[in-house]
N, C-alpha and C. Protein backbone atom coordinates (compact mmCIF):
# COMPACT_ATOMS: atom_id res chain seq x y z
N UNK A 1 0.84 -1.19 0.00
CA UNK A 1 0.00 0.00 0.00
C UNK A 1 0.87 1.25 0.00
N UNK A 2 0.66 2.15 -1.13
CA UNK A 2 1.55 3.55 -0.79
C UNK A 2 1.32 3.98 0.20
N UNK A 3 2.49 5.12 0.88
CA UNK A 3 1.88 5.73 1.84
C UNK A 3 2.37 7.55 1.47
N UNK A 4 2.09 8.38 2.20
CA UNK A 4 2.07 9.81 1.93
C UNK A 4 2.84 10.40 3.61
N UNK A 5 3.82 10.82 3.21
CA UNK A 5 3.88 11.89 4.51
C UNK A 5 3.37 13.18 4.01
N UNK A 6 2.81 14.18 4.90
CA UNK A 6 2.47 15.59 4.64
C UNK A 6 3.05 16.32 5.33
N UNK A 7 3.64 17.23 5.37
CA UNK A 7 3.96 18.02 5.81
C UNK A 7 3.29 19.17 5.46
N UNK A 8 2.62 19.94 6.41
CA UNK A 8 1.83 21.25 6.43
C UNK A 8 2.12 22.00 7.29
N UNK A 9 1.48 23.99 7.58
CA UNK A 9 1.10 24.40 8.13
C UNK A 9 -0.44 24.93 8.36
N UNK A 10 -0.44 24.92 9.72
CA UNK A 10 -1.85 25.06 9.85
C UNK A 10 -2.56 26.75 9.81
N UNK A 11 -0.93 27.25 9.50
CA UNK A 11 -1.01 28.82 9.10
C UNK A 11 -1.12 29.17 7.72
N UNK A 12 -0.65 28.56 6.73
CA UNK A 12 0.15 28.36 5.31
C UNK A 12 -1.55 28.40 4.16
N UNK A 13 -1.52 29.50 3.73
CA UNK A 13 -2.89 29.39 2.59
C UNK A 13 -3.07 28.39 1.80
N UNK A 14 -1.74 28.11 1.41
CA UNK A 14 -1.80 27.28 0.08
C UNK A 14 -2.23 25.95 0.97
N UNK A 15 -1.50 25.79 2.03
CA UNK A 15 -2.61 24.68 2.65
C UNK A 15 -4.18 24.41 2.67
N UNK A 16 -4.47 25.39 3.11
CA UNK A 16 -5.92 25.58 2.88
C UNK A 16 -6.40 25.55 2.02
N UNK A 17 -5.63 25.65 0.70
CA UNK A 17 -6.47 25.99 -0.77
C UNK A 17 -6.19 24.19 -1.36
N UNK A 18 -5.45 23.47 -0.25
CA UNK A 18 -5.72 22.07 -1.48
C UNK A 18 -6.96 21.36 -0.68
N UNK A 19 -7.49 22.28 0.48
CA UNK A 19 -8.28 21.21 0.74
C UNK A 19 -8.87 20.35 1.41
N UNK A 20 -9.28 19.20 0.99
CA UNK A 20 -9.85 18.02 1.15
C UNK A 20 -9.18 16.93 0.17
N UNK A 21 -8.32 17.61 -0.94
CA UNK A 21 -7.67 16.86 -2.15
C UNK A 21 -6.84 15.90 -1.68
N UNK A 22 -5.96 16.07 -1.16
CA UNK A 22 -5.43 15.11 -0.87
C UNK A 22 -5.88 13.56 -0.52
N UNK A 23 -6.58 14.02 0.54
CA UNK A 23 -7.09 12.43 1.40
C UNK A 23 -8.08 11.89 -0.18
N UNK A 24 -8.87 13.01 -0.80
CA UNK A 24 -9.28 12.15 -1.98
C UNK A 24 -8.90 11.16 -3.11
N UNK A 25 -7.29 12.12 -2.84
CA UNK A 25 -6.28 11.11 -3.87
C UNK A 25 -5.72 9.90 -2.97
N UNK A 26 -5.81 9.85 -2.02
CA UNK A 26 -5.17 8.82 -1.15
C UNK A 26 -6.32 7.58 -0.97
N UNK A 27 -7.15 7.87 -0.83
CA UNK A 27 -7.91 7.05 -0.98
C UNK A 27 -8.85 6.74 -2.43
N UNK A 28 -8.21 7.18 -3.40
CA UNK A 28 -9.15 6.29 -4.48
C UNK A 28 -7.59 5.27 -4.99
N UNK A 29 -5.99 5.94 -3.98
CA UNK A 29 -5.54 4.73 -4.40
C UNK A 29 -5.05 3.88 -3.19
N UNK A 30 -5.98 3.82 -2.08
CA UNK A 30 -5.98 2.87 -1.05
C UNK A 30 -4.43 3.92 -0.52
N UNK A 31 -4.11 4.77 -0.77
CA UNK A 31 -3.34 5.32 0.14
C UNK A 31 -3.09 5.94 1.90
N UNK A 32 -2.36 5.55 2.38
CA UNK A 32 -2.26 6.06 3.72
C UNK A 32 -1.68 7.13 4.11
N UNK A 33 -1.61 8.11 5.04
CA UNK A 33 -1.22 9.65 4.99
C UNK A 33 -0.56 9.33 6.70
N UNK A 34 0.44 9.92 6.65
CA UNK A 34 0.75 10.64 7.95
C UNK A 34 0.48 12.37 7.74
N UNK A 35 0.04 12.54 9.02
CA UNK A 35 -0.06 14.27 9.28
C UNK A 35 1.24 14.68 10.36
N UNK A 36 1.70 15.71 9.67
CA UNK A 36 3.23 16.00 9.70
C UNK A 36 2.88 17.54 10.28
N UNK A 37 2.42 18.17 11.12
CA UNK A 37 2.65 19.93 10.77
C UNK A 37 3.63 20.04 11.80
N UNK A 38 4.19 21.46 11.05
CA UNK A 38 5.68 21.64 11.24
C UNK A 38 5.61 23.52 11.53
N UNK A 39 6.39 23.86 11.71
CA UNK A 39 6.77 25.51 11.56
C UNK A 39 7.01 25.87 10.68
N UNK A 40 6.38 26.77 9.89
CA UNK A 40 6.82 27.16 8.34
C UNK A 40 7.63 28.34 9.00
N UNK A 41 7.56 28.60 9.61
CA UNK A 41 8.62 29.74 9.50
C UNK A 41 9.92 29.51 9.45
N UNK A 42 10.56 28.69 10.54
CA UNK A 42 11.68 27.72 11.15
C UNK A 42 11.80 27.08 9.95
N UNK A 43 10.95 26.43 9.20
CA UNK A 43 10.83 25.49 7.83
C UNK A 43 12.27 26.39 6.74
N UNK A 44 11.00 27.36 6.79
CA UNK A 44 11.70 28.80 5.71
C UNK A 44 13.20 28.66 6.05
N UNK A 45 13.65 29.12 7.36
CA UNK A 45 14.82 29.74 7.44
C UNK A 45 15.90 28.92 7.62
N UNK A 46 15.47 27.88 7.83
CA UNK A 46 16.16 26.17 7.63
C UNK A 46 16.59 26.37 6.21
N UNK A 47 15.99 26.65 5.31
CA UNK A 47 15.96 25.62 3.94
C UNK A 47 15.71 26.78 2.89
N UNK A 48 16.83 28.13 3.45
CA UNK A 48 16.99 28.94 2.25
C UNK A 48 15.75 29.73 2.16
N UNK A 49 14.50 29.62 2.59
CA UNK A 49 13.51 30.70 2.26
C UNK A 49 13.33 32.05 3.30
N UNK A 50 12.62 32.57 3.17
CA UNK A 50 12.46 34.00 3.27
C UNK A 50 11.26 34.35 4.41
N UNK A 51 10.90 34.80 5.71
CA UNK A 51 9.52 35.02 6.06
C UNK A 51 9.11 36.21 5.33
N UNK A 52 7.03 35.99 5.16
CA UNK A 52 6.83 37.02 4.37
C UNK A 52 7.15 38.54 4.62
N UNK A 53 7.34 38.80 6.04
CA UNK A 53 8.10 39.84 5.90
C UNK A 53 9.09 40.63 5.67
N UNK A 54 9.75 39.62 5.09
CA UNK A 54 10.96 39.92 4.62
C UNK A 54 11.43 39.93 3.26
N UNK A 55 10.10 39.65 2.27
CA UNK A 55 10.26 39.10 0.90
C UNK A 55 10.41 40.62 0.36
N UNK A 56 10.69 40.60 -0.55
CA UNK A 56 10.59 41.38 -1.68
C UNK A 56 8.97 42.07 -2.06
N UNK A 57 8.91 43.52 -2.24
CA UNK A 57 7.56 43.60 -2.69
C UNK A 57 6.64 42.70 -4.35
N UNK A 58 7.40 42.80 -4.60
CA UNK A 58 7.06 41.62 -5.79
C UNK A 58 6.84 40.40 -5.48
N UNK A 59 7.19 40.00 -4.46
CA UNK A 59 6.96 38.38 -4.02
C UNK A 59 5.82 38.77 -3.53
N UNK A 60 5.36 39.67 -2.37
CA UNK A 60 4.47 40.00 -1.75
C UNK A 60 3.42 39.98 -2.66
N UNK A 61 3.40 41.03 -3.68
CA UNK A 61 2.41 41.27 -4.48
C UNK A 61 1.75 39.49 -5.27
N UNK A 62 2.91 39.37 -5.94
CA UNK A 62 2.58 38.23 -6.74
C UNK A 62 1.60 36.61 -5.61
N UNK A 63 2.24 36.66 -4.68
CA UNK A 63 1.50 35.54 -3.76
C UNK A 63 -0.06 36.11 -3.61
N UNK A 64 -0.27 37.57 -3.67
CA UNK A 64 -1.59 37.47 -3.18
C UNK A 64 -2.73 37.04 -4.55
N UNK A 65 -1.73 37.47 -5.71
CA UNK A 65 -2.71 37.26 -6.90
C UNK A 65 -2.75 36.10 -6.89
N UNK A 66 -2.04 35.39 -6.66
CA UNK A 66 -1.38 34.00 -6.73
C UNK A 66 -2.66 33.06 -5.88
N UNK A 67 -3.07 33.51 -4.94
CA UNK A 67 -3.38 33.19 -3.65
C UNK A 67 -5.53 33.90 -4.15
N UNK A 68 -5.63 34.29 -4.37
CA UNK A 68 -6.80 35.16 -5.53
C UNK A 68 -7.09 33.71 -6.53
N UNK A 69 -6.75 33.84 -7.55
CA UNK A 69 -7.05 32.48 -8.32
C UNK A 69 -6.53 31.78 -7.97
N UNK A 70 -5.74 30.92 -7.48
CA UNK A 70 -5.93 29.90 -6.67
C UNK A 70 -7.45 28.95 -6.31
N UNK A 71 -7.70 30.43 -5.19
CA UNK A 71 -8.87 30.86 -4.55
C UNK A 71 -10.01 30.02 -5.35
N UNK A 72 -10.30 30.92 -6.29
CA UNK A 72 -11.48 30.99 -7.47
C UNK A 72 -11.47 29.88 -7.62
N UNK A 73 -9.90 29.04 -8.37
CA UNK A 73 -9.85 28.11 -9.39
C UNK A 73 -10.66 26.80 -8.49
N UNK A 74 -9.93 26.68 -7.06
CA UNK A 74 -10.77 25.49 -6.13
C UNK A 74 -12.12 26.25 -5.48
N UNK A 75 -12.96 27.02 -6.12
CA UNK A 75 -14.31 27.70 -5.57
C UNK A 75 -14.28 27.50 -4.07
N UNK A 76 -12.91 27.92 -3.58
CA UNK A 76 -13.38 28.54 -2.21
C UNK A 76 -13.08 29.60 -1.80
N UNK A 77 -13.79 29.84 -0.71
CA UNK A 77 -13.44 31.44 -0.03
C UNK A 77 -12.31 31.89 0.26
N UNK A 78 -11.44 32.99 0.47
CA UNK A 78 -10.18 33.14 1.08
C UNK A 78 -10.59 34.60 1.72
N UNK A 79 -9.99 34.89 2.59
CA UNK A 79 -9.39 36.34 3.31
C UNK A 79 -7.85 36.33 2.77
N UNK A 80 -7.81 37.47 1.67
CA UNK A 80 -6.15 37.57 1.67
C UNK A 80 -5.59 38.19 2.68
N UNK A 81 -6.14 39.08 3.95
CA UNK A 81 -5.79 39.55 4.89
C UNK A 81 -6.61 39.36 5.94
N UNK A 82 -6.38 38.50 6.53
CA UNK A 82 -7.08 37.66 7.60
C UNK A 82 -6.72 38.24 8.97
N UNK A 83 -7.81 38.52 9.93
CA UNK A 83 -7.50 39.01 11.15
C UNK A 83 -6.88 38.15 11.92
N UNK A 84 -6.63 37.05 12.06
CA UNK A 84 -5.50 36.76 12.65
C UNK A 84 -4.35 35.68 12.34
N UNK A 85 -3.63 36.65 11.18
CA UNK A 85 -2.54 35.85 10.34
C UNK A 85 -1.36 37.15 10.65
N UNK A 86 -0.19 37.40 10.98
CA UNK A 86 0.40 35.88 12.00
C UNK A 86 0.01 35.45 13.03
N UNK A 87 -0.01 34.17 13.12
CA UNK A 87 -0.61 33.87 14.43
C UNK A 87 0.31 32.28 14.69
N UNK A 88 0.38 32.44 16.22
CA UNK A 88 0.99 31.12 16.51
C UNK A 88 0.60 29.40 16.21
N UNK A 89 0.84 28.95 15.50
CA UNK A 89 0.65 27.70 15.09
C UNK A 89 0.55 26.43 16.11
N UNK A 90 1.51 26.68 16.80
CA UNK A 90 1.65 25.38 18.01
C UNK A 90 0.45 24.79 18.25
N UNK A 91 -0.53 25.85 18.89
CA UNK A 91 -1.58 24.93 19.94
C UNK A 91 -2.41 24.10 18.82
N UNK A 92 -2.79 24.57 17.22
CA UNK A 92 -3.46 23.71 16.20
C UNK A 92 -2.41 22.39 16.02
N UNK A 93 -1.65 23.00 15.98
CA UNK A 93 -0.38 21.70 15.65
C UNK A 93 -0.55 20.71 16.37
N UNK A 94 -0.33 21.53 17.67
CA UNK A 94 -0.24 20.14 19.25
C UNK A 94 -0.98 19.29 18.73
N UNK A 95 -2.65 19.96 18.43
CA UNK A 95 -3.95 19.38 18.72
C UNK A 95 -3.78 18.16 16.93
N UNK A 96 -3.20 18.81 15.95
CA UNK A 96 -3.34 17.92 15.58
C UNK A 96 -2.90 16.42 15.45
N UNK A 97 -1.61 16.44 16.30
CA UNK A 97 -0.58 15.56 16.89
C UNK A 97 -1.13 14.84 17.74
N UNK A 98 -1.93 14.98 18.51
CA UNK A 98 -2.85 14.62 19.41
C UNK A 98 -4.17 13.47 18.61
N UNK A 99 -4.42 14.57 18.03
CA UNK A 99 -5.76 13.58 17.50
C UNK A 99 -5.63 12.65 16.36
N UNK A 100 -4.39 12.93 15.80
CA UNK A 100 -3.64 11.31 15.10
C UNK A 100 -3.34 10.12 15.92
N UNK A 101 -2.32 10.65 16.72
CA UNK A 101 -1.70 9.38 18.14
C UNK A 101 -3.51 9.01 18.93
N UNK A 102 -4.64 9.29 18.96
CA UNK A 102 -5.49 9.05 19.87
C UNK A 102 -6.96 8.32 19.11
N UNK A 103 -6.48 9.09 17.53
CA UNK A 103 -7.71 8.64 16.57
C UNK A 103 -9.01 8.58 16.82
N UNK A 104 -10.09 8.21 15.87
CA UNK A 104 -11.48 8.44 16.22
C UNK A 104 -12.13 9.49 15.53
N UNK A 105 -10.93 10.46 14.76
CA UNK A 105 -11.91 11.30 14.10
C UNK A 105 -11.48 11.59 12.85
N UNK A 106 -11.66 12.65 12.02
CA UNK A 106 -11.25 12.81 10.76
C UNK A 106 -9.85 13.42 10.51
N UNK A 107 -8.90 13.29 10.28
CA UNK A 107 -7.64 14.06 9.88
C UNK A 107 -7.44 14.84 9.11
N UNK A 108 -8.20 14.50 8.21
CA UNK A 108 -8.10 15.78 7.04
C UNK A 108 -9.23 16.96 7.25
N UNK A 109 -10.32 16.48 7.95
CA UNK A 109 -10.92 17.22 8.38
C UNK A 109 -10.60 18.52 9.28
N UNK A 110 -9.62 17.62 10.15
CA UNK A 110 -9.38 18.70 11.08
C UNK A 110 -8.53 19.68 10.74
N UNK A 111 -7.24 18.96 9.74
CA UNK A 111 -6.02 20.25 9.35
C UNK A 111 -7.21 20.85 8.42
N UNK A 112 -8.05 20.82 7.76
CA UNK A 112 -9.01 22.08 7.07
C UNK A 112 -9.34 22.85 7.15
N UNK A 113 -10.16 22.23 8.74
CA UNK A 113 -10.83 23.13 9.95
C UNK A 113 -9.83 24.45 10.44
N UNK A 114 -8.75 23.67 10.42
CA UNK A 114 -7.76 24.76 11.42
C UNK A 114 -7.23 25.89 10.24
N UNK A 115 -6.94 25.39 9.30
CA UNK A 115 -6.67 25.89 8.38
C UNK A 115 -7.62 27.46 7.68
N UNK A 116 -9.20 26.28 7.13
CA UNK A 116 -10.29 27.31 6.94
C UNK A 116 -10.26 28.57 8.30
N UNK A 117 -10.57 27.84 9.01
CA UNK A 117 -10.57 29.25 10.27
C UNK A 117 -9.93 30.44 10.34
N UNK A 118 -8.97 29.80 10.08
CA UNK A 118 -7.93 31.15 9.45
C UNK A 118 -7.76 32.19 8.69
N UNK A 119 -8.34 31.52 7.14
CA UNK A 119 -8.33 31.63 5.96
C UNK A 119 -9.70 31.99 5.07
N UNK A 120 -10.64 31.50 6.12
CA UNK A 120 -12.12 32.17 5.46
C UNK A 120 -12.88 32.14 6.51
N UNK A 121 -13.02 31.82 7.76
CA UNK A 121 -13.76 32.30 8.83
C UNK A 121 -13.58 33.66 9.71
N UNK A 122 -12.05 34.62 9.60
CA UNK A 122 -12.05 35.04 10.79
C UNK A 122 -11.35 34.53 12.06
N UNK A 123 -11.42 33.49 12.43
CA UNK A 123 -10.68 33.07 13.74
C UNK A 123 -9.74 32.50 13.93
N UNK A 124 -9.02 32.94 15.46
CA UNK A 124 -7.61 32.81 16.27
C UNK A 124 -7.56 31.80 15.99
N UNK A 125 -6.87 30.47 15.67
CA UNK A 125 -6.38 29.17 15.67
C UNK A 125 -5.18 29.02 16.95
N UNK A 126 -4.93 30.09 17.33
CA UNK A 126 -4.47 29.82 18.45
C UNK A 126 -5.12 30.13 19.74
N UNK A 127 -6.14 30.15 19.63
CA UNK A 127 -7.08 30.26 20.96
C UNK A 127 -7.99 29.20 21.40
N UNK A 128 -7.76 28.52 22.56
CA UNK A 128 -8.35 27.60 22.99
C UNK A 128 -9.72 27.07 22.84
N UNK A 129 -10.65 28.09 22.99
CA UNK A 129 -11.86 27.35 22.61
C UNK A 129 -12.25 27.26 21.26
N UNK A 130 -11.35 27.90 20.14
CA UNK A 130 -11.10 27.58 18.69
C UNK A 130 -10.74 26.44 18.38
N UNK A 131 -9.55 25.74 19.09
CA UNK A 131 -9.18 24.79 18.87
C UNK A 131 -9.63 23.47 19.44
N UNK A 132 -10.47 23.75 20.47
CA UNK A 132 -11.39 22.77 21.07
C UNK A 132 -12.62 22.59 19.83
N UNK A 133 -13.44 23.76 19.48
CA UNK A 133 -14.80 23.73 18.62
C UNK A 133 -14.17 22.61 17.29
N UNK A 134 -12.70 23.41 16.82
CA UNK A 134 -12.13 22.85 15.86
C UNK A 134 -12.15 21.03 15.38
N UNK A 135 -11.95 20.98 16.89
CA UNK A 135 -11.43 19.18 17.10
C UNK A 135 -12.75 18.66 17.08
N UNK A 136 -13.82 19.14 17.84
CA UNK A 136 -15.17 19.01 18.13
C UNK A 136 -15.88 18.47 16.88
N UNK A 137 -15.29 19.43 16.20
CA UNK A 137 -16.20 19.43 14.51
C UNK A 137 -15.76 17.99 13.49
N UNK A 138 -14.38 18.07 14.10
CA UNK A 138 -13.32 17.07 13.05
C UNK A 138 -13.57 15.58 14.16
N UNK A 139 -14.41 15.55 14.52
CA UNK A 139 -14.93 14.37 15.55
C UNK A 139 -14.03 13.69 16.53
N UNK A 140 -13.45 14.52 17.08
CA UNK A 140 -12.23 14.19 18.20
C UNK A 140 -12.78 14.61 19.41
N UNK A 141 -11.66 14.63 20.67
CA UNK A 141 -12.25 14.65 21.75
C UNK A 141 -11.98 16.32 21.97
N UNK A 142 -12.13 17.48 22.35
CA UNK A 142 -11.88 18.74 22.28
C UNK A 142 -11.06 18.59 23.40
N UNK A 143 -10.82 18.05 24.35
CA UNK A 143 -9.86 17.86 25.51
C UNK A 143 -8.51 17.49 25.40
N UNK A 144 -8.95 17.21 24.35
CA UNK A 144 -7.36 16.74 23.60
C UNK A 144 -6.36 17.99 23.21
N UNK A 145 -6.95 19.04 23.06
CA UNK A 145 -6.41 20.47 23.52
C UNK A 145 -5.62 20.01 24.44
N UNK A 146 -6.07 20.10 25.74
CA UNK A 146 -4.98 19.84 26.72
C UNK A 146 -4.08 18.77 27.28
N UNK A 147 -4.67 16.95 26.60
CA UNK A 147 -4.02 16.25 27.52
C UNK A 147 -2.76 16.35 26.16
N UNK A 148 -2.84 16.94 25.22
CA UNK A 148 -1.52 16.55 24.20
C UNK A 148 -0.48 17.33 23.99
N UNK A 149 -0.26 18.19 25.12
CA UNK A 149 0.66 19.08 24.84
C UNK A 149 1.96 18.70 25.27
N UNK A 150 2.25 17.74 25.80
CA UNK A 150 3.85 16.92 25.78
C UNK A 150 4.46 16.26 24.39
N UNK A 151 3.53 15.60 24.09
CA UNK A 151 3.22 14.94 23.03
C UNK A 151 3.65 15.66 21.27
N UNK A 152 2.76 16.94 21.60
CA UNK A 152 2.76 17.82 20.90
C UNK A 152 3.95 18.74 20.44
N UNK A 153 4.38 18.77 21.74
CA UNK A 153 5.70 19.78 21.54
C UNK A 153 6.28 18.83 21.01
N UNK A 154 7.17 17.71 21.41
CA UNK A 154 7.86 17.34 21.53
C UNK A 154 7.82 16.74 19.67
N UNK A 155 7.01 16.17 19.19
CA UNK A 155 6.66 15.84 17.95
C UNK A 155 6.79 16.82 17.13
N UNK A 156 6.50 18.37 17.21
CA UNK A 156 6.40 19.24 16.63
C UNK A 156 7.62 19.84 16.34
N UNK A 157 8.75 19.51 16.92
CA UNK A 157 10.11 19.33 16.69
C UNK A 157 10.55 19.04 15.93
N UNK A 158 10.20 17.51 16.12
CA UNK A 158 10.78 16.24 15.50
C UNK A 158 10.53 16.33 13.91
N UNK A 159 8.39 16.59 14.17
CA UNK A 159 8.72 17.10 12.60
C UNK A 159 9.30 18.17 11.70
N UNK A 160 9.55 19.12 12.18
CA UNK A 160 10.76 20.09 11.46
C UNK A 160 11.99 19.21 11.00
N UNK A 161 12.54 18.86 12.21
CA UNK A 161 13.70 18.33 11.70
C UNK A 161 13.57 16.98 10.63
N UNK A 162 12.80 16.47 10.84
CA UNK A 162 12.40 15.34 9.28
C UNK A 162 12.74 15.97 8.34
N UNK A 163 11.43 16.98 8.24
CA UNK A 163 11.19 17.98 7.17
C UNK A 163 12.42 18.57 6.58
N UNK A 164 13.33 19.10 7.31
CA UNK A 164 14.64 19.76 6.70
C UNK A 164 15.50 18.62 6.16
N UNK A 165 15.30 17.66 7.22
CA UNK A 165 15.96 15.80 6.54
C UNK A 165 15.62 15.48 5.35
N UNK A 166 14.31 15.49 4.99
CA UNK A 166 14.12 14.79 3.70
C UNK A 166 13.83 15.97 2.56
N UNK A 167 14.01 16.84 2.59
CA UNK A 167 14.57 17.78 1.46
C UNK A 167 13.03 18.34 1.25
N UNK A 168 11.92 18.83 2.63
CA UNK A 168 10.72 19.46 2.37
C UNK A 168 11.11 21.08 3.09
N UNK A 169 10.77 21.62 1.93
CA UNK A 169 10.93 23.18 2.02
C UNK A 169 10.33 24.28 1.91
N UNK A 170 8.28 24.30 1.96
CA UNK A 170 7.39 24.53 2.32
C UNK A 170 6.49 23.68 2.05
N UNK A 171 5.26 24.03 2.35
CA UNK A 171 3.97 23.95 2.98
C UNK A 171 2.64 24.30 1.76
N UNK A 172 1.74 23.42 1.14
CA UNK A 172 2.01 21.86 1.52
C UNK A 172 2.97 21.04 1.12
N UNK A 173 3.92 19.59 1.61
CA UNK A 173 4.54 19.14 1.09
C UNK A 173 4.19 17.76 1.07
N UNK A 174 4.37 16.83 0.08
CA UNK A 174 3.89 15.83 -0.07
C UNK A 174 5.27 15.09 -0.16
N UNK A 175 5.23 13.87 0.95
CA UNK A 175 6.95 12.77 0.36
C UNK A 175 6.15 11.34 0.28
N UNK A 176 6.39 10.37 -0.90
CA UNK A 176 5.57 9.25 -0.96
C UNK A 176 6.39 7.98 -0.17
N UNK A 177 6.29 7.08 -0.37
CA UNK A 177 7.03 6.30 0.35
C UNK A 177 8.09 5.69 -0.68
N UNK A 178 8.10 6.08 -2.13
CA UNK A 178 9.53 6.30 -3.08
C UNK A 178 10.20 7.43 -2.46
N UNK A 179 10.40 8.38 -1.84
CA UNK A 179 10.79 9.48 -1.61
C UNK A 179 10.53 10.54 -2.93
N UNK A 180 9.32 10.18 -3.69
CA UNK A 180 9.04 11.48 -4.61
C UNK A 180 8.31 12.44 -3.90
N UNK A 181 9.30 13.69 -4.20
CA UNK A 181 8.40 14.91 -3.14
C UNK A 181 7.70 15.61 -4.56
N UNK A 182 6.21 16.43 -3.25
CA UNK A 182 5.47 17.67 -4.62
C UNK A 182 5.35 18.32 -3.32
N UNK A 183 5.50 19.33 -4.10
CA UNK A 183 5.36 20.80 -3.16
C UNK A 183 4.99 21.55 -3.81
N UNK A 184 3.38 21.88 -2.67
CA UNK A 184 2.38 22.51 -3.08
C UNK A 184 0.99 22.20 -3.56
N UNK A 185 -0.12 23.09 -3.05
CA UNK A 185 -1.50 22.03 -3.53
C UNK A 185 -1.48 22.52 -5.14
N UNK A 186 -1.07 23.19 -5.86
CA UNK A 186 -1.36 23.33 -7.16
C UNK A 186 -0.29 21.45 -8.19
N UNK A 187 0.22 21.01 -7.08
CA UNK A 187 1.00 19.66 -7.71
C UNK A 187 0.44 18.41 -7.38
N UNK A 188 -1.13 18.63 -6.64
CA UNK A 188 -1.67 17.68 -6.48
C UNK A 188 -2.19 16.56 -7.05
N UNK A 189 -2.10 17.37 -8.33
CA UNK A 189 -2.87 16.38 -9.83
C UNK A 189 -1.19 15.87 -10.03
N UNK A 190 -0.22 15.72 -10.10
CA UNK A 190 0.79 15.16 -10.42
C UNK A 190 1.26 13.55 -9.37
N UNK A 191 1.02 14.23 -8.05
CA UNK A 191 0.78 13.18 -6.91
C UNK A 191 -0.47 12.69 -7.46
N UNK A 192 -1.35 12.40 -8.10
CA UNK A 192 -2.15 11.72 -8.44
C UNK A 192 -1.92 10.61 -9.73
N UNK A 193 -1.13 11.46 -10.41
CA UNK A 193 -0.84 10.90 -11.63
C UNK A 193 0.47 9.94 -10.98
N UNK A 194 1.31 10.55 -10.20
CA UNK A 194 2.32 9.41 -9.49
C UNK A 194 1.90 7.97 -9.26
N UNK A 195 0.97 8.20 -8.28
CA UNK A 195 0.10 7.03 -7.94
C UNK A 195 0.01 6.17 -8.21
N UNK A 196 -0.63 7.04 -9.72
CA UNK A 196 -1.26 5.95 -10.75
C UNK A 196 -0.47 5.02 -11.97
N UNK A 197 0.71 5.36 -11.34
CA UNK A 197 1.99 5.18 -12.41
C UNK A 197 2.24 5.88 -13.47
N UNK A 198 2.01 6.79 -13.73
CA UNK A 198 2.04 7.85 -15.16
C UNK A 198 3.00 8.65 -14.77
N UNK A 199 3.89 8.85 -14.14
CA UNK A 199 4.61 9.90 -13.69
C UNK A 199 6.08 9.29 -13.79
């Protein structure tokens, strides 16, 4: 059976803009996923990239158009300036570290959840009863907020340092169990076509 590592942030748009795609491609080819989220920032400065505040106005500019159709092209909503982007990642992270190791609910659901919130709802992803409703929704235990924060940290580490290990250098990143990486939800149809042997 293939399997998929992901590496995401639960801050990262382009995360948000693939989705639900993934787990769709994983399962029409019996594929299995680990959920990987990591620090894109730490990610960035590991591995040669830039935080957005520090880019170039042209980078700036171009991501938001970028980030605009995108948008359109997968008919969903976006805030290109979202009330609370930057915002600390950890406590979504913990929680999603948590509700993998404890299972019972949806995974892809939940990095969505945390994700969408961000990205077309309006809300803190780092605020507790966000990230409780969050887990709530993605059919987990919302308490898992708190019993996973050893767990959490400590994993949330670990996955950075993978991530800089196996040559992933933003968000989303896809590594198969060939070690073929795609980076990015616009390379999702290619991880599909991988799959399927066409690649």
């Amino acid at each position: 059976m293939a399997h998929i590592d992901y590496y995401f942030s639960t801050v990262s748009p382009f995360t948000y803009l693939a989705g639900m795609r993934l787990e769709e491609i994983a399962a029409r080819h019996g594929a299995s996923i680990t959920y990987k989220p990591v620090d894109i920032l730490a990610l960035f400065l590991r591995t040669g990239g830039q935080a957005l505040k520090d880019r170039h106005d042209s980078r700036k500019e171009y991501r938001l158009q970028e980030l605009r159709r995108q948008a359109a092209k997968a008919g969903i909503p976006i805030n290109l300036q979202p009330a609370f982007f930057p915002v600390n990642s950890a406590p979504s992270s913990y929680a999603i570290i948590a509700a993998q190791a404890a299972g019972g609910g949806d995974l892809g659901a939940l990095v969505h959840g945390f994700t969408r919130a961000c990205w077309a709802e309006e809300r803190d992803i780092a605020d507790d009863t966000v990230v409780r409703d969050v887990l709530a929704h993605a059919g987990f235990n919302p308490k898992l907020a708190d019993s996973g924060l050893l767990l959490g940290a400590e994993t949330y580490v670990k996955n950075l340092e993978e991530a800089v290990n196996r040559g992933a250098f933003g968000a989303p990143f896809y590594i198969t169990d060939q070690d073929e990486r795609f980076w990015g939800q616009d390379r999702l149809d290619d991880l599909d076509l991988f799959l399927s042997g066409k690649l």
